[in-house]
N, C-alpha and C. Protein backbone atom coordinates (compact mmCIF):
# COMPACT_ATOMS: atom_id res chain seq x y z
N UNK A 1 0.85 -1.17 0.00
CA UNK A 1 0.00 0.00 0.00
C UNK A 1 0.89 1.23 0.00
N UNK A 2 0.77 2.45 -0.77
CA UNK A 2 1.17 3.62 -0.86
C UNK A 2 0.59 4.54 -0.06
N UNK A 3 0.98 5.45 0.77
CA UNK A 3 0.30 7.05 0.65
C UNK A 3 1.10 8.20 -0.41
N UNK A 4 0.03 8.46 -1.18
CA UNK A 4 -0.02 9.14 -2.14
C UNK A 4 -0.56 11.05 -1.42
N UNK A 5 0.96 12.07 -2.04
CA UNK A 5 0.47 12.83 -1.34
C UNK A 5 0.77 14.19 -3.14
N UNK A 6 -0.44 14.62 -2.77
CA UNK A 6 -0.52 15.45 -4.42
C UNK A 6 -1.26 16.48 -4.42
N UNK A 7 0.29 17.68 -4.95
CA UNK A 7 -0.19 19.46 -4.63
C UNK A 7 -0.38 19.67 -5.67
N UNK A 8 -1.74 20.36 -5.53
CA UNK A 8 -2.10 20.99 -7.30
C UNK A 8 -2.63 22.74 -6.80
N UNK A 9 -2.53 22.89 -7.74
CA UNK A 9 -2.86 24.64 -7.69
C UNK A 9 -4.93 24.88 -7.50
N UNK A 10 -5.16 25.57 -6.32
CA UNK A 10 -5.96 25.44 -6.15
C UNK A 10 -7.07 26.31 -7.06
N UNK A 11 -7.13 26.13 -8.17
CA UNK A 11 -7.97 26.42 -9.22
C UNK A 11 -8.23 25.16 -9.94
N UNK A 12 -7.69 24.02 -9.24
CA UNK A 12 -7.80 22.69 -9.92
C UNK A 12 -7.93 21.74 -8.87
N UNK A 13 -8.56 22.15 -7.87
CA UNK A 13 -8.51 21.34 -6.51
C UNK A 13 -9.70 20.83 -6.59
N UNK A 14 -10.67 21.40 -7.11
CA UNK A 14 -12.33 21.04 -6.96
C UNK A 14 -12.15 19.62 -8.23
N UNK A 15 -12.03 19.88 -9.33
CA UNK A 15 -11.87 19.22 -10.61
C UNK A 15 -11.10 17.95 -10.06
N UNK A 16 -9.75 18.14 -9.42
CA UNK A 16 -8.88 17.01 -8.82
C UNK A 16 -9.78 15.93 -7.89
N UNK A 17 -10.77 16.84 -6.94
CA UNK A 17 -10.84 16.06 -5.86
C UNK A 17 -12.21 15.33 -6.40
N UNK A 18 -13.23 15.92 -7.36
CA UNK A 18 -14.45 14.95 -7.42
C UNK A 18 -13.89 13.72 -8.45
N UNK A 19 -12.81 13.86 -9.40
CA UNK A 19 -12.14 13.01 -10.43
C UNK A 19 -11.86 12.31 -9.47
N UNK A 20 -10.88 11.92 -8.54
CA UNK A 20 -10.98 11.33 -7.41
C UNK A 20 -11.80 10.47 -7.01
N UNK A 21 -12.51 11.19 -6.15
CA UNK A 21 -13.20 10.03 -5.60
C UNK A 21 -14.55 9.53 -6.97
N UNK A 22 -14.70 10.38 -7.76
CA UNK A 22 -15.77 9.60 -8.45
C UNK A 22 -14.99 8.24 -9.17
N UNK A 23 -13.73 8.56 -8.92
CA UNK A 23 -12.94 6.56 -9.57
C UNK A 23 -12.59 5.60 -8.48
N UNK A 24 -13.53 5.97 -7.03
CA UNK A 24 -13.08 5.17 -6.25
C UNK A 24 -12.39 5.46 -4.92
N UNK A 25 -11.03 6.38 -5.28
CA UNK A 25 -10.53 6.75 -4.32
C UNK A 25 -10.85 7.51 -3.11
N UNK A 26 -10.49 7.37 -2.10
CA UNK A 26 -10.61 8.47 -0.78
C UNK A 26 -9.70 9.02 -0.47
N UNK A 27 -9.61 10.02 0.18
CA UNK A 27 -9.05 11.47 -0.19
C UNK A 27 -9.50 12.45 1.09
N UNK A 28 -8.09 12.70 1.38
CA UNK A 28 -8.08 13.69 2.84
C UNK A 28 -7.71 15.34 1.99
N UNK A 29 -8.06 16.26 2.08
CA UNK A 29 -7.70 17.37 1.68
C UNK A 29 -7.24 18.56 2.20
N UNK A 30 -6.15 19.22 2.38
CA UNK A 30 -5.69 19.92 3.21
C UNK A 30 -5.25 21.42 2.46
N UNK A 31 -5.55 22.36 3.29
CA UNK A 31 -5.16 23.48 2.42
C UNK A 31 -3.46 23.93 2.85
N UNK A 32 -2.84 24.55 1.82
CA UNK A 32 -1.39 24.75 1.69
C UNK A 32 -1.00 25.57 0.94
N UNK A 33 0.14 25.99 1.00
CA UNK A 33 0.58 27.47 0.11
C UNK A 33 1.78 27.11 -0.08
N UNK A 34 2.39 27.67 -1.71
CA UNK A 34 3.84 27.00 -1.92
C UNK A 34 4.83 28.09 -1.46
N UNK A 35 6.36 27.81 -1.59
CA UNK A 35 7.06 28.62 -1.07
C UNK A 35 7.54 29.58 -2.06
N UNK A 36 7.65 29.36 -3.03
CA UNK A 36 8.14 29.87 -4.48
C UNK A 36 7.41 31.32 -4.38
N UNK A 37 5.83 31.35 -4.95
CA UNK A 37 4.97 31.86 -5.52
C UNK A 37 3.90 32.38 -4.42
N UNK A 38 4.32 31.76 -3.41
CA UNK A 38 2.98 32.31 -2.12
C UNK A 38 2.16 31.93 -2.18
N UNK A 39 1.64 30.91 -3.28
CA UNK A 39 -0.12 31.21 -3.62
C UNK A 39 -0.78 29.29 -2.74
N UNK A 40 -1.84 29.85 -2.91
CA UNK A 40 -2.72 28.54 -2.49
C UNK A 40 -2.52 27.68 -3.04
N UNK A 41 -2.57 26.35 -2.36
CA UNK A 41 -2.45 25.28 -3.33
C UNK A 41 -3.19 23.89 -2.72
N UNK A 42 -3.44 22.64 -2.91
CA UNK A 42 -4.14 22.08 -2.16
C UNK A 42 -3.69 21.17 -2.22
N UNK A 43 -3.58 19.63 -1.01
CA UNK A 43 -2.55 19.08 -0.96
C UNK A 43 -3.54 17.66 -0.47
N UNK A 44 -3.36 17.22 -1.64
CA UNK A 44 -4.64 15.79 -0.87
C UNK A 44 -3.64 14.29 -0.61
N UNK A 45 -4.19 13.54 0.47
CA UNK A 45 -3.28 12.56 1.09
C UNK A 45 -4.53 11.34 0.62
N UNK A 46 -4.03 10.55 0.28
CA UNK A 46 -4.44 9.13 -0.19
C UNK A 46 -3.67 7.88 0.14
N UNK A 47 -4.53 6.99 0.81
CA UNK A 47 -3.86 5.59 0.89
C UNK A 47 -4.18 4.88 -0.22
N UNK A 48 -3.45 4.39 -1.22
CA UNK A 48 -3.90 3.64 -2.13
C UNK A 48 -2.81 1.95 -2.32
N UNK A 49 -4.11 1.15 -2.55
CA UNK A 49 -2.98 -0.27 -2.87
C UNK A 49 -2.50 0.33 -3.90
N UNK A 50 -1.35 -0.81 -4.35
CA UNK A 50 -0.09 -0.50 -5.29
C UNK A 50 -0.60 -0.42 -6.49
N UNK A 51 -1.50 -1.67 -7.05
CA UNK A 51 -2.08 -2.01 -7.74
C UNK A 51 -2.60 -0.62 -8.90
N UNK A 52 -3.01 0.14 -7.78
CA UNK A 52 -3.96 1.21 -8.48
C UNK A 52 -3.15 2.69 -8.50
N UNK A 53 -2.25 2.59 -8.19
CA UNK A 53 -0.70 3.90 -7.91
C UNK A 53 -0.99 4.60 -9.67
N UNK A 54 -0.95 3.94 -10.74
CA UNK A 54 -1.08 4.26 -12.20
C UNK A 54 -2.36 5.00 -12.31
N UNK A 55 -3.73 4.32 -12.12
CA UNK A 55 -4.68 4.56 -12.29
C UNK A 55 -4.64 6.53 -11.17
N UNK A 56 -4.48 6.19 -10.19
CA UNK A 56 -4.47 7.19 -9.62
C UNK A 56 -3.71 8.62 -9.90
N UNK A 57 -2.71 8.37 -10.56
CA UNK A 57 -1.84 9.54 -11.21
C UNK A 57 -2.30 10.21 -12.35
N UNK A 58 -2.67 8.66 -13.02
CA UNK A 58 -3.51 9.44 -14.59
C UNK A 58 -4.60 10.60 -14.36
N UNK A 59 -5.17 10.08 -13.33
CA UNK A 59 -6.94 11.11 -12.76
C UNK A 59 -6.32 12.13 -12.29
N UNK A 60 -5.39 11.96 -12.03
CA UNK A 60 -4.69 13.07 -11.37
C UNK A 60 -4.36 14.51 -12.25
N UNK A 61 -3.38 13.72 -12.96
CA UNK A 61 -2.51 14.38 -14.59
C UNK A 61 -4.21 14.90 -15.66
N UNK A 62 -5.03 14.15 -15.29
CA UNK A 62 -5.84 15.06 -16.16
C UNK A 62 -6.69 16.15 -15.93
N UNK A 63 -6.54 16.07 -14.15
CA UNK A 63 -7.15 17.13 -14.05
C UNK A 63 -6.43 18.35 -13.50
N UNK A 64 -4.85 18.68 -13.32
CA UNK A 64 -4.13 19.04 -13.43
C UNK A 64 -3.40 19.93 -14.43
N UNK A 65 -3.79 20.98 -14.92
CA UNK A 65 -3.46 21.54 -15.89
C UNK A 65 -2.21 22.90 -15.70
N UNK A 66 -1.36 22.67 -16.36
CA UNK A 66 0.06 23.80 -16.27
C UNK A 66 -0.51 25.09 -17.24
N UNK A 67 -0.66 26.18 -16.17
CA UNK A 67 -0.38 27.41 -17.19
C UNK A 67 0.90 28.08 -16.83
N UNK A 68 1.20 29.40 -17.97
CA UNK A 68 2.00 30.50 -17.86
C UNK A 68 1.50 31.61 -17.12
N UNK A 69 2.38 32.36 -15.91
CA UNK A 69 1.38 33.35 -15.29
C UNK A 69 2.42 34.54 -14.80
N UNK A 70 2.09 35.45 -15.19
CA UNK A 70 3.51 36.66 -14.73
C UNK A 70 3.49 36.73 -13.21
N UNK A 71 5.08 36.91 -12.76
CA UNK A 71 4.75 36.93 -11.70
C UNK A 71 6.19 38.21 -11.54
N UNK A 72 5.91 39.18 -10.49
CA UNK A 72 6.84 40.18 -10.17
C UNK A 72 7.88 39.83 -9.09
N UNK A 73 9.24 39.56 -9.28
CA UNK A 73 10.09 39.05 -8.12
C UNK A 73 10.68 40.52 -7.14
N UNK A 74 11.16 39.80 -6.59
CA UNK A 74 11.80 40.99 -5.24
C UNK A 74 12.48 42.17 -6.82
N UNK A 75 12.58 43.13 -5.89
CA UNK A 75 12.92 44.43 -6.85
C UNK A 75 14.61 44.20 -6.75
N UNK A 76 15.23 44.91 -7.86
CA UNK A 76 16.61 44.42 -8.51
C UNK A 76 16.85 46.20 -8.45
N UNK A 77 18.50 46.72 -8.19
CA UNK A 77 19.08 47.91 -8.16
C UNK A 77 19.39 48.10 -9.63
N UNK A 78 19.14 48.80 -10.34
CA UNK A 78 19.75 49.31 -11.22
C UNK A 78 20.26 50.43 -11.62
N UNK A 79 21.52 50.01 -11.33
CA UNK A 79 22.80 50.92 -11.40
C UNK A 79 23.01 52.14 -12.59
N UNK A 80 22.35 51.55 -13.66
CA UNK A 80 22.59 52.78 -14.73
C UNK A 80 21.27 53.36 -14.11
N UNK A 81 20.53 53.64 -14.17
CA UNK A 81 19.25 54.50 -13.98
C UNK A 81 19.63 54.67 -12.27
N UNK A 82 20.29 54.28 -11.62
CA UNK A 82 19.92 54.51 -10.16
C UNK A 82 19.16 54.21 -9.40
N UNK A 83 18.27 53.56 -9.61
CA UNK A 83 17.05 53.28 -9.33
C UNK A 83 16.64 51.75 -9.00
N UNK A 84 15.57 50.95 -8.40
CA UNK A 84 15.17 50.29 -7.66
C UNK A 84 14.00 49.96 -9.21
N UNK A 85 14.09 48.76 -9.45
CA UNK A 85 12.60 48.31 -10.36
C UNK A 85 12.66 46.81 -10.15
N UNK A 86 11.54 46.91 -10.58
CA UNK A 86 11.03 44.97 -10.77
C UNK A 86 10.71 44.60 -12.38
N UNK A 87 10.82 44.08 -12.86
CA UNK A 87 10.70 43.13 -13.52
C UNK A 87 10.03 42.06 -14.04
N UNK A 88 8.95 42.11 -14.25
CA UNK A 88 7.94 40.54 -14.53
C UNK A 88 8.98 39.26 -15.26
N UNK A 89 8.41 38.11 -14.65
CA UNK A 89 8.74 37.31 -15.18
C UNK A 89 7.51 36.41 -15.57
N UNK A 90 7.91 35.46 -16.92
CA UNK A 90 6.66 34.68 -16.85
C UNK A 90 7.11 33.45 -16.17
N UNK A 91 6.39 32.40 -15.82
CA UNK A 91 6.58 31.52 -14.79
C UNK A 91 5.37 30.28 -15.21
N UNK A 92 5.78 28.71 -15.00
CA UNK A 92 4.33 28.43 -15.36
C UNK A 92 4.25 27.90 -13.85
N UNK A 93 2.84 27.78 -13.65
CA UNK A 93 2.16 27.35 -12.49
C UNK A 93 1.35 25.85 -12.80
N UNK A 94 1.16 25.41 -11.88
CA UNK A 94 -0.14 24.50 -12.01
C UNK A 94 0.23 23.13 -11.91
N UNK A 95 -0.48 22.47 -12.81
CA UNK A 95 0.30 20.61 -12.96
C UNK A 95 0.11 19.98 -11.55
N UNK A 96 0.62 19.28 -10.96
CA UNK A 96 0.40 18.41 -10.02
C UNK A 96 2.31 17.90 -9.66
N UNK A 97 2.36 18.21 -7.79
CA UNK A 97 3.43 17.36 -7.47
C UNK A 97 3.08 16.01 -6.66
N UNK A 98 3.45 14.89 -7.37
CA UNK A 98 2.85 14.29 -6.51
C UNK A 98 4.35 12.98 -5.75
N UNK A 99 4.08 12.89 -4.54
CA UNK A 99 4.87 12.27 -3.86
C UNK A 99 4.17 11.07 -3.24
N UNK A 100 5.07 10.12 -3.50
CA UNK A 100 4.49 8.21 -3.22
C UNK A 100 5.60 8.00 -2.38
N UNK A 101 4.82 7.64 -1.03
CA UNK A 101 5.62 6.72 -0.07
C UNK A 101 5.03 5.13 0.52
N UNK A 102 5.64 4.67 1.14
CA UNK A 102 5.21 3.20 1.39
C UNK A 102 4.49 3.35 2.43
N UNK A 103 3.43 2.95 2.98
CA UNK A 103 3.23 2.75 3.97
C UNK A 103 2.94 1.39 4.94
N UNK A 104 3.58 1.45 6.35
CA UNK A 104 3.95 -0.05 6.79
C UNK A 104 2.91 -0.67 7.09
N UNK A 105 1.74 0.63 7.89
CA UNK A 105 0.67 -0.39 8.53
C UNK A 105 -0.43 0.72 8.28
N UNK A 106 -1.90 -0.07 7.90
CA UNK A 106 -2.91 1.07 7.41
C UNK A 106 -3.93 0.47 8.23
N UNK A 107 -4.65 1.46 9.18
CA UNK A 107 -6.04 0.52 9.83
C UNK A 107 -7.19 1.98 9.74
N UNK A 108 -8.52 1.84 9.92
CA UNK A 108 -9.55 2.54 10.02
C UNK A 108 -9.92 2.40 11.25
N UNK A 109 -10.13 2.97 12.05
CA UNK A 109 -11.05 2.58 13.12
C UNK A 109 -12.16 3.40 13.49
């Protein structure tokens, strides 16, 4: 048996979590924010047999979608102008991280 633990950008958390369980799975959901970007993100924990580790990633990956999104970093000195500016960068967001560990012993009570 795995616990399956998978951050998606929370504009894809609703879409993630009914794909989910409408194939079966159960699903703990926790809210979270990344360190990068600051932003919300949602972080669902799953025990799943091994068996179904594939099946579970695919539902995952499809409801998971990567965009491009500007984002403004800490402000930069610039020396010819003198001056203090920022910069946009584009950046993509989104997609799904997902992390599989073993787990030794699983009970409900």
């Amino acid at each position: 048996m795995k616990l399956i633990f998978a951050i998606v950008n929370n504009d894809d958390s609703q879409s993630v979590q009914t794909a989910v369980t409408e194939n079966g799975f159960q699903v703990t959901k926790l809210a979270s924010s990344g360190g990068f970007l600051k932003a919300g993100n949602t972080t669902f924990m799953m025990a799943v047999d091994d068996s179904r580790v594939d099946d579970l990633i695919e539902v995952i990956r499809k409801h998971s979608r990567k965009r491009k999104q500007l984002m403004t970093p800490v402000t930069a000195y610039d020396a010819a102008a003198s001056s203090y500016g920022a910069f946009p960068v584009e950046v993509s967001i989104g997609g799904a991280t997902i992390i599989i560990t073993n787990i030794d012993r699983f009970e409900k009570v």
